[in-house]
PDB file of N, CA and C in Angstrom:
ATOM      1  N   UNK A   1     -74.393 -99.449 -27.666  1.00  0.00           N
ATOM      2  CA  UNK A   1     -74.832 -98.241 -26.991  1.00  0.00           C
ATOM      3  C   UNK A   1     -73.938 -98.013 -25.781  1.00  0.00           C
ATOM      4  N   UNK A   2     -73.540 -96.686 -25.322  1.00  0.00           N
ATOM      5  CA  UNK A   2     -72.860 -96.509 -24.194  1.00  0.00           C
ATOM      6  C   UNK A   2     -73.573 -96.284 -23.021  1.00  0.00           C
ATOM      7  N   UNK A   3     -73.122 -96.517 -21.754  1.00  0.00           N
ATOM      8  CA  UNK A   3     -73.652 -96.713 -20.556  1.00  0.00           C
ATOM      9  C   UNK A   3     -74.263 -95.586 -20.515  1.00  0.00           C
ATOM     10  N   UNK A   4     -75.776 -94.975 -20.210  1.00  0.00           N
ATOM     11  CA  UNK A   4     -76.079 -93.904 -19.436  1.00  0.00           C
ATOM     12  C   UNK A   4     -76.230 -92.824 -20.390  1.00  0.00           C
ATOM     13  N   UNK A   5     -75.571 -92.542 -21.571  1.00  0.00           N
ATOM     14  CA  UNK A   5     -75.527 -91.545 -22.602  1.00  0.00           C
ATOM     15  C   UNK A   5     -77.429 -91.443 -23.464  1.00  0.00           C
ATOM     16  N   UNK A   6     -77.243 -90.333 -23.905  1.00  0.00           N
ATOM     17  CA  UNK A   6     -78.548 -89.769 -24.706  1.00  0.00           C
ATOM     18  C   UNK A   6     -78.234 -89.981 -26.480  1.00  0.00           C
ATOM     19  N   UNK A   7     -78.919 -90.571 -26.617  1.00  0.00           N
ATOM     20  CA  UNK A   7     -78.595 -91.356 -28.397  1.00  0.00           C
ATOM     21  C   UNK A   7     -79.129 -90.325 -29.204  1.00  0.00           C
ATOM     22  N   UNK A   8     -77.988 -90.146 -30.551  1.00  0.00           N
ATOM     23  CA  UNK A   8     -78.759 -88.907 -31.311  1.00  0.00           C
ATOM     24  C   UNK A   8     -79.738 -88.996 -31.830  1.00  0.00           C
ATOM     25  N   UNK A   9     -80.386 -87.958 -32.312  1.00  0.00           N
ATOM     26  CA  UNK A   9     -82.147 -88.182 -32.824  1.00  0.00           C
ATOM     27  C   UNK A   9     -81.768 -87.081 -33.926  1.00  0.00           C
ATOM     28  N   UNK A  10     -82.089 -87.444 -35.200  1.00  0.00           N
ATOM     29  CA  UNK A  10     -82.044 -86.807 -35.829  1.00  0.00           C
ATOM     30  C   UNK A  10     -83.606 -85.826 -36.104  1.00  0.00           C
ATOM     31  N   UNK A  11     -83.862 -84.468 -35.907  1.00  0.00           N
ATOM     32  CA  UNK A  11     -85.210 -84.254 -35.914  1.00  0.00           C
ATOM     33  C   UNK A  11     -85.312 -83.444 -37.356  1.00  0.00           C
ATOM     34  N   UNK A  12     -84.423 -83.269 -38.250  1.00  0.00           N
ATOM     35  CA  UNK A  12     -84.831 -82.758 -39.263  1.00  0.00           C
ATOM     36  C   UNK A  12     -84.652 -83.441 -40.475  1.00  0.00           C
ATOM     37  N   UNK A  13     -85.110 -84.553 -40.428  1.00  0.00           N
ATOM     38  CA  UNK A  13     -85.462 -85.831 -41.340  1.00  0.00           C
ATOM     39  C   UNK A  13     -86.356 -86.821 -40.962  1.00  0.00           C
ATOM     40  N   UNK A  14     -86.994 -87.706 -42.036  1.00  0.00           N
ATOM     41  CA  UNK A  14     -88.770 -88.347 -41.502  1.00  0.00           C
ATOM     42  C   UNK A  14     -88.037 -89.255 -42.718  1.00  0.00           C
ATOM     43  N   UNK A  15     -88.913 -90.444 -42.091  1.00  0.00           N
ATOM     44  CA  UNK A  15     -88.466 -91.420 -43.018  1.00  0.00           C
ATOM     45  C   UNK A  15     -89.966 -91.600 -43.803  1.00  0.00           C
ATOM     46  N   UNK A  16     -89.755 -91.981 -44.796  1.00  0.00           N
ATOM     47  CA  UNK A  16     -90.920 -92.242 -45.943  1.00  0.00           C
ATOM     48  C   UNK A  16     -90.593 -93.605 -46.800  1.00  0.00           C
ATOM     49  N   UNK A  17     -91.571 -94.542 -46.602  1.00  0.00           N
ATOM     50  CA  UNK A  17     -91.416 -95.345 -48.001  1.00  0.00           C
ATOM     51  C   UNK A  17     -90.050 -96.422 -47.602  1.00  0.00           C
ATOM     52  N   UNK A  18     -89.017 -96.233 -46.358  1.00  0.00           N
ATOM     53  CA  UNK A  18     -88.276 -96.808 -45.732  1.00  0.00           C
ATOM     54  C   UNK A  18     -86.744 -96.451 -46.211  1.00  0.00           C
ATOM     55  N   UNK A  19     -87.052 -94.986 -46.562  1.00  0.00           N
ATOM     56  CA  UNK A  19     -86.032 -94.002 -47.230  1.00  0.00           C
ATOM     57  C   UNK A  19     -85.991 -92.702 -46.239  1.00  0.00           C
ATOM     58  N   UNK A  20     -84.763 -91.861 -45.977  1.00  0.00           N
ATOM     59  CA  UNK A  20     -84.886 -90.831 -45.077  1.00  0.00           C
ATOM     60  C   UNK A  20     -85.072 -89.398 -46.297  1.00  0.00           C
ATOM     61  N   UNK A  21     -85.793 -88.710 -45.727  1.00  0.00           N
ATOM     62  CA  UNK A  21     -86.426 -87.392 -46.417  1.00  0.00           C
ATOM     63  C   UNK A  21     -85.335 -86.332 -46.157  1.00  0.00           C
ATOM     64  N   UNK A  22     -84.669 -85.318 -46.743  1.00  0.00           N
ATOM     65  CA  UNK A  22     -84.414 -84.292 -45.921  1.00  0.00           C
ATOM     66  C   UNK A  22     -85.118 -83.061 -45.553  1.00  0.00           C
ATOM     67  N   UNK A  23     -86.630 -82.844 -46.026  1.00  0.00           N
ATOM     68  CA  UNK A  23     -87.525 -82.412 -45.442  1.00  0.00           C
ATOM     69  C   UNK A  23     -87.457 -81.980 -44.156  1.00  0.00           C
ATOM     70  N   UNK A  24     -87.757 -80.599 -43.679  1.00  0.00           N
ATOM     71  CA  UNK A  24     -87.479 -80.050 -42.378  1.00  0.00           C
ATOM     72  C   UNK A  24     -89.406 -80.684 -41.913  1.00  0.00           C
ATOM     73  N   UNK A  25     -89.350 -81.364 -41.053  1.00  0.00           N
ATOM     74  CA  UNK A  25     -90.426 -81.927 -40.324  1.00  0.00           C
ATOM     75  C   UNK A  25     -91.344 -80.738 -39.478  1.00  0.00           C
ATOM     76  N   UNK A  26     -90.636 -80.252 -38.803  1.00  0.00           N
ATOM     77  CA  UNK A  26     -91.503 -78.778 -38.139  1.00  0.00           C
ATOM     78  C   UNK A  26     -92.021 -79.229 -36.879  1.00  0.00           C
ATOM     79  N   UNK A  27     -92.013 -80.164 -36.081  1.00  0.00           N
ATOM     80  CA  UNK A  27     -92.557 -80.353 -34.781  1.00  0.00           C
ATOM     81  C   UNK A  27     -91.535 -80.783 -33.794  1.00  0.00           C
ATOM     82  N   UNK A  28     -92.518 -79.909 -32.564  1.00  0.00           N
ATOM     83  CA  UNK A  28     -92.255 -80.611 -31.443  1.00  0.00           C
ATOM     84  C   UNK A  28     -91.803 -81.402 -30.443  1.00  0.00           C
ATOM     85  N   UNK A  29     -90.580 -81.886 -29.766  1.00  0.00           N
ATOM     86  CA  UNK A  29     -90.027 -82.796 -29.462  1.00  0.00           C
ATOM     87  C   UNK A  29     -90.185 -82.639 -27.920  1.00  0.00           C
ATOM     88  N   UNK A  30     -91.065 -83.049 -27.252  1.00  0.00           N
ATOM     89  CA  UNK A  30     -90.544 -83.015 -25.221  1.00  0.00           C
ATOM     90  C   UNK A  30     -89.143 -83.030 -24.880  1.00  0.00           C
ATOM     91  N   UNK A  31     -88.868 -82.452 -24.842  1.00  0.00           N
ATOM     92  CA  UNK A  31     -87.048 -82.607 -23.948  1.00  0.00           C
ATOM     93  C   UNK A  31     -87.257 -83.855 -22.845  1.00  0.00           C
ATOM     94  N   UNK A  32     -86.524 -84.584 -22.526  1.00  0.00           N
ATOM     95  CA  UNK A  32     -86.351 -85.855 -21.991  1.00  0.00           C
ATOM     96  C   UNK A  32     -86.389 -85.609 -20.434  1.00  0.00           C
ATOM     97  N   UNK A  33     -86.131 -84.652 -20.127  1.00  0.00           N
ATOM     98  CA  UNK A  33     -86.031 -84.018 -18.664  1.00  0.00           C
ATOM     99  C   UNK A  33     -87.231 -82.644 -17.890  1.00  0.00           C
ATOM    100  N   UNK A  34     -87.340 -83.099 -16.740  1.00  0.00           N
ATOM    101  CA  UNK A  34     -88.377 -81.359 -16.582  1.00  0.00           C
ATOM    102  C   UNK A  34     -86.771 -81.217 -15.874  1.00  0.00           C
ATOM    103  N   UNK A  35     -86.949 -79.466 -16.144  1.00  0.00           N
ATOM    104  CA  UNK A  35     -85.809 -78.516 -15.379  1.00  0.00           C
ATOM    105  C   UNK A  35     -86.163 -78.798 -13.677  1.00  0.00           C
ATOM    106  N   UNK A  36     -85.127 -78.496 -13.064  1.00  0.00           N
ATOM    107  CA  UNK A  36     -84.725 -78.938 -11.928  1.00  0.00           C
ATOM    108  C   UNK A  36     -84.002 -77.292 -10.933  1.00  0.00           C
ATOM    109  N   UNK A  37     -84.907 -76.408 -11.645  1.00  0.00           N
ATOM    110  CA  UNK A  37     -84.374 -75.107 -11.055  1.00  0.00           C
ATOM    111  C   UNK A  37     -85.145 -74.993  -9.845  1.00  0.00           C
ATOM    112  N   UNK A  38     -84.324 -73.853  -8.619  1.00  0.00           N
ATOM    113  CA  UNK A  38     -85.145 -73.419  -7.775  1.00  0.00           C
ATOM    114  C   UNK A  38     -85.777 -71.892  -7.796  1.00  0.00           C
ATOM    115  N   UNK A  39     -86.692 -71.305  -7.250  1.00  0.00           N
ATOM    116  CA  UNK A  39     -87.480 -70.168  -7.175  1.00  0.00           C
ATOM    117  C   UNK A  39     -85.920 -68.882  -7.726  1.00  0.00           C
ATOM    118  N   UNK A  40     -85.110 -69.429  -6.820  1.00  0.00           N
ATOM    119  CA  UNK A  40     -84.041 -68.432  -6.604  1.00  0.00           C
ATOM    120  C   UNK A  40     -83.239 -68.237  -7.954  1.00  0.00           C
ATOM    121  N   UNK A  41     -83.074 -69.453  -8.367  1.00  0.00           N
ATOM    122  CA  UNK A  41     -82.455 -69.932  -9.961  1.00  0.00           C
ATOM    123  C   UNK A  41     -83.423 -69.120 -10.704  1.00  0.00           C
ATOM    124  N   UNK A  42     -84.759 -69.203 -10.868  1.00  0.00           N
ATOM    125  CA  UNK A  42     -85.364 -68.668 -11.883  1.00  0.00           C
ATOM    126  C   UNK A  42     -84.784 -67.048 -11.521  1.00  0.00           C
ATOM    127  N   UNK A  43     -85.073 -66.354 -10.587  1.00  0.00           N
ATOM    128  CA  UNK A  43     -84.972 -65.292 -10.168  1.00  0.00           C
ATOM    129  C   UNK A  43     -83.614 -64.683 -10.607  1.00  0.00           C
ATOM    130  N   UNK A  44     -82.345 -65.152 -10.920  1.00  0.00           N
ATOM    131  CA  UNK A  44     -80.934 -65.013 -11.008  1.00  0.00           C
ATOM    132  C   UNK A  44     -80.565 -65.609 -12.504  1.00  0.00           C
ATOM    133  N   UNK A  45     -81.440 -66.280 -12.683  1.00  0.00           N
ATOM    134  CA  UNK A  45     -81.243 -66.759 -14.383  1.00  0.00           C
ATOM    135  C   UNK A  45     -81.326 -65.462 -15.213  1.00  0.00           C
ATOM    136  N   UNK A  46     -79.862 -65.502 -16.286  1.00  0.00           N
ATOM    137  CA  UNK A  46     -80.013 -64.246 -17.303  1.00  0.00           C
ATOM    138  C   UNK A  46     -80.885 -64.446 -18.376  1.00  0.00           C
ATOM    139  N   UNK A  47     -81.556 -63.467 -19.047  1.00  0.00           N
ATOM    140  CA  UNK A  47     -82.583 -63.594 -19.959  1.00  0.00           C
ATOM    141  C   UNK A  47     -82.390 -64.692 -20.995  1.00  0.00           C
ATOM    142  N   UNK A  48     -81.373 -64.706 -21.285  1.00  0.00           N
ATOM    143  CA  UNK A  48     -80.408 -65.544 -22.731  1.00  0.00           C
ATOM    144  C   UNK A  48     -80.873 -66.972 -22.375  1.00  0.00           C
ATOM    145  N   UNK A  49     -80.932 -67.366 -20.923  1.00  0.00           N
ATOM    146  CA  UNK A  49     -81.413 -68.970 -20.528  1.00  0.00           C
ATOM    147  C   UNK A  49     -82.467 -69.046 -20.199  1.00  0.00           C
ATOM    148  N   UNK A  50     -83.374 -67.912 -19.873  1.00  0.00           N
ATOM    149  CA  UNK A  50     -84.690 -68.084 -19.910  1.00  0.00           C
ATOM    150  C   UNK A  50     -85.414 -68.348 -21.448  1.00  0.00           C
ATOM    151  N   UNK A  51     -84.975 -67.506 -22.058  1.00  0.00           N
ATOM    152  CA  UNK A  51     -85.340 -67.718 -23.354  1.00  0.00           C
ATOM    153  C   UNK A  51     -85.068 -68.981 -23.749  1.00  0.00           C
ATOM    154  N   UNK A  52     -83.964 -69.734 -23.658  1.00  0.00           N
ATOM    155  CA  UNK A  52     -83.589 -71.126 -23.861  1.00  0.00           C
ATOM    156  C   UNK A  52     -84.418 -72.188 -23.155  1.00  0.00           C
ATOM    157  N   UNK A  53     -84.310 -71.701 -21.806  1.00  0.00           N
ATOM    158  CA  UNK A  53     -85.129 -72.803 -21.824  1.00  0.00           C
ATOM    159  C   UNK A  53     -86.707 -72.970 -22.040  1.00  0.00           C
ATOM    160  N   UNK A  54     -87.394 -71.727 -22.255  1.00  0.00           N
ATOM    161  CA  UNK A  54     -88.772 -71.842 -22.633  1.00  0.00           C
ATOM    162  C   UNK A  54     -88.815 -72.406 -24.207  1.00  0.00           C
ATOM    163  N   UNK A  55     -88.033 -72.073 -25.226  1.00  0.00           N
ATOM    164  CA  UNK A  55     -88.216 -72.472 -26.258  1.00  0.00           C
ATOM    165  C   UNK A  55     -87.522 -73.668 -26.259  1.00  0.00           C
ATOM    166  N   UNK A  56     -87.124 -74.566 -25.811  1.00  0.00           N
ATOM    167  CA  UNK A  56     -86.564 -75.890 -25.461  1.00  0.00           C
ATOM    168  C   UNK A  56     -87.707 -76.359 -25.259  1.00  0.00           C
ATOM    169  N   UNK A  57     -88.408 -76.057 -24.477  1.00  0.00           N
ATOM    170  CA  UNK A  57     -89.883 -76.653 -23.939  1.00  0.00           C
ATOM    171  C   UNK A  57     -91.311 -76.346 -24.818  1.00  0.00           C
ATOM    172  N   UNK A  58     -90.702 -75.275 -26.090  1.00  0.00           N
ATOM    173  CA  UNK A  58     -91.925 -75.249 -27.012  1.00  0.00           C
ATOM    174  C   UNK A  58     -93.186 -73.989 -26.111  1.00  0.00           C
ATOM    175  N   UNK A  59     -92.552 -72.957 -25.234  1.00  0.00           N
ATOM    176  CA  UNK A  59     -93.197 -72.025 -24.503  1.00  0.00           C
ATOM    177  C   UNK A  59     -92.881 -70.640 -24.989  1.00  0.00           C
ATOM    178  N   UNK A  60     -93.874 -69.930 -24.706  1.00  0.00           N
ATOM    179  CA  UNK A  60     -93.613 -68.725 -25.226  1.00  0.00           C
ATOM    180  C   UNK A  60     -92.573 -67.622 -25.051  1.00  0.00           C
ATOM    181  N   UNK A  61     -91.397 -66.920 -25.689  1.00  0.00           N
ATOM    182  CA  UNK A  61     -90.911 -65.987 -25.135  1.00  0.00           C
ATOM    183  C   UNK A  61     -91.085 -64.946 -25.039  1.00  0.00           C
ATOM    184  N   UNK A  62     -92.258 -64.032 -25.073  1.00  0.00           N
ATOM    185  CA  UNK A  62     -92.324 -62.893 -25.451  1.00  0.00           C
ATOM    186  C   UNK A  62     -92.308 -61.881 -24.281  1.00  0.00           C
ATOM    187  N   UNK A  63     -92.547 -61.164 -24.412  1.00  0.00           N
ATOM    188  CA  UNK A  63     -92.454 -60.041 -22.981  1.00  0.00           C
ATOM    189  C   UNK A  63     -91.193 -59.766 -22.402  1.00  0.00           C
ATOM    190  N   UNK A  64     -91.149 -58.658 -21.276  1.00  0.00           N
ATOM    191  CA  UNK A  64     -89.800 -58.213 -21.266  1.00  0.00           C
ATOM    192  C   UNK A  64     -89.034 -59.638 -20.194  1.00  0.00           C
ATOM    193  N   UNK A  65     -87.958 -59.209 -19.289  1.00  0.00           N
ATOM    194  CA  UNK A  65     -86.762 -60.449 -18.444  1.00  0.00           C
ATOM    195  C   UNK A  65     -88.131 -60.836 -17.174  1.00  0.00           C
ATOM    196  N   UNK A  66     -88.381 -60.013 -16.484  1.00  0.00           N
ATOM    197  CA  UNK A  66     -89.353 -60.384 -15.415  1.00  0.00           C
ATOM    198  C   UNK A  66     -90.572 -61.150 -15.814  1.00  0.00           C
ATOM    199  N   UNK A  67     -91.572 -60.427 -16.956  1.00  0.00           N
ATOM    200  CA  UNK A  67     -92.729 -61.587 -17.676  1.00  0.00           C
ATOM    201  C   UNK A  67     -92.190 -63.023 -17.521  1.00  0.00           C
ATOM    202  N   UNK A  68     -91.066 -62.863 -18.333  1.00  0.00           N
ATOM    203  CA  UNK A  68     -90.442 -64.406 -18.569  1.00  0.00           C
ATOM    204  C   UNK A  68     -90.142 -65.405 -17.398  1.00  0.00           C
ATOM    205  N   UNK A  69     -89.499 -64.399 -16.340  1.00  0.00           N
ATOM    206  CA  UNK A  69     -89.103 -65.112 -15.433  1.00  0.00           C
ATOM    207  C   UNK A  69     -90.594 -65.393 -14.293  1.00  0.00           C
ATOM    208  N   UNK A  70     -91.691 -64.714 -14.424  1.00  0.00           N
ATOM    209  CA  UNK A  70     -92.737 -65.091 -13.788  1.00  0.00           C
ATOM    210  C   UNK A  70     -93.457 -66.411 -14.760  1.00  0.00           C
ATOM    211  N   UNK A  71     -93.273 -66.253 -16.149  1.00  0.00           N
ATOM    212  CA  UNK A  71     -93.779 -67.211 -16.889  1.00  0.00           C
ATOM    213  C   UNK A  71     -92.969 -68.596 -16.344  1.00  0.00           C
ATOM    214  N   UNK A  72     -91.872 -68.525 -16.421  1.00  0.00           N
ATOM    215  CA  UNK A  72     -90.837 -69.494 -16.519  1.00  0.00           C
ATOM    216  C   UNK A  72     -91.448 -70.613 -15.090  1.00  0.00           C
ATOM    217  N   UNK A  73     -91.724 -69.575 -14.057  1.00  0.00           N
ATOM    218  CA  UNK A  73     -91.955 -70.091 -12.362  1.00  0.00           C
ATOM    219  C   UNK A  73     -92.931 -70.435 -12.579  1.00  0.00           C
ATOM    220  N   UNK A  74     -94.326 -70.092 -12.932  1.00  0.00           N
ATOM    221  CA  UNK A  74     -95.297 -70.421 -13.110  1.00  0.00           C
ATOM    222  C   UNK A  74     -95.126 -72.023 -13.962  1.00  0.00           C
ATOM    223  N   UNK A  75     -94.814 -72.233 -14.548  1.00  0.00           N
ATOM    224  CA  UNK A  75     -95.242 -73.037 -15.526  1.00  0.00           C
ATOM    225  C   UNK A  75     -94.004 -74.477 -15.071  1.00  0.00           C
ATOM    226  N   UNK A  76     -92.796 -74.060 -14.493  1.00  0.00           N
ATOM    227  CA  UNK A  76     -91.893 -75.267 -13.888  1.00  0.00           C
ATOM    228  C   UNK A  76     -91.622 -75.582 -12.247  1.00  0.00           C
ATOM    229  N   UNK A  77     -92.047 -74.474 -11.833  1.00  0.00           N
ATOM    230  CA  UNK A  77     -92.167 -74.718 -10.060  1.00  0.00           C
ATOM    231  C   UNK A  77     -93.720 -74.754  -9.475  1.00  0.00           C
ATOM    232  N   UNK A  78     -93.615 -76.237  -8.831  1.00  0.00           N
ATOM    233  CA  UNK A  78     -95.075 -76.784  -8.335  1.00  0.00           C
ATOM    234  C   UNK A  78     -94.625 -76.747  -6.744  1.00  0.00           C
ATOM    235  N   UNK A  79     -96.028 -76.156  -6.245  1.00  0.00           N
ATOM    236  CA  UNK A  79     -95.961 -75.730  -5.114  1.00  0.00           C
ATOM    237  C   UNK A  79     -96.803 -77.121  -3.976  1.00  0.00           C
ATOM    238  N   UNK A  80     -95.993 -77.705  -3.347  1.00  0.00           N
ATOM    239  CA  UNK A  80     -96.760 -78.536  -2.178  1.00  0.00           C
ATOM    240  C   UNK A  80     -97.326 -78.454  -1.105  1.00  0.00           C
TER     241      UNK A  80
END
């Protein structure tokens, strides 16, 4: 294994029986990281990476650039 690197995961294969399937599996994976944006980032982020990163995270994209970007704040910036 290399120092520090992210090891591939194959997510569209399941092993069965101690054989790999090529069966598309259909779920869910947590991304390994929470985003690390600020208020201002969300605010200046183009739609194309909002969309990315909500569906990275398995969140909804729907609604127009602002919905998203209030969705986006809501749901990754915690207030202390």
């Amino acid at each position: 294994m290399s120092g520090g690197g992210m090891e591939s995961v194959s997510t569209s294969r399941h092993q069965q029986n101690g054989h790999h399937s090529s069966k598309l599996c259909g779920y869910f994976q947590m991304p390994l990281h929470y985003p690390r944006y600020t208020k201002s980032d969300y605010e200046t982020m183009p739609e194309w990476r909002l969309e990315c990163l909500l569906k990275e995270y398995g969140l909804p994209i729907s609604g127009d650039v602002e919905q998203k970007r209030k969705f986006a704040m809501g749901a990754f910036l915690w207030s202390y």
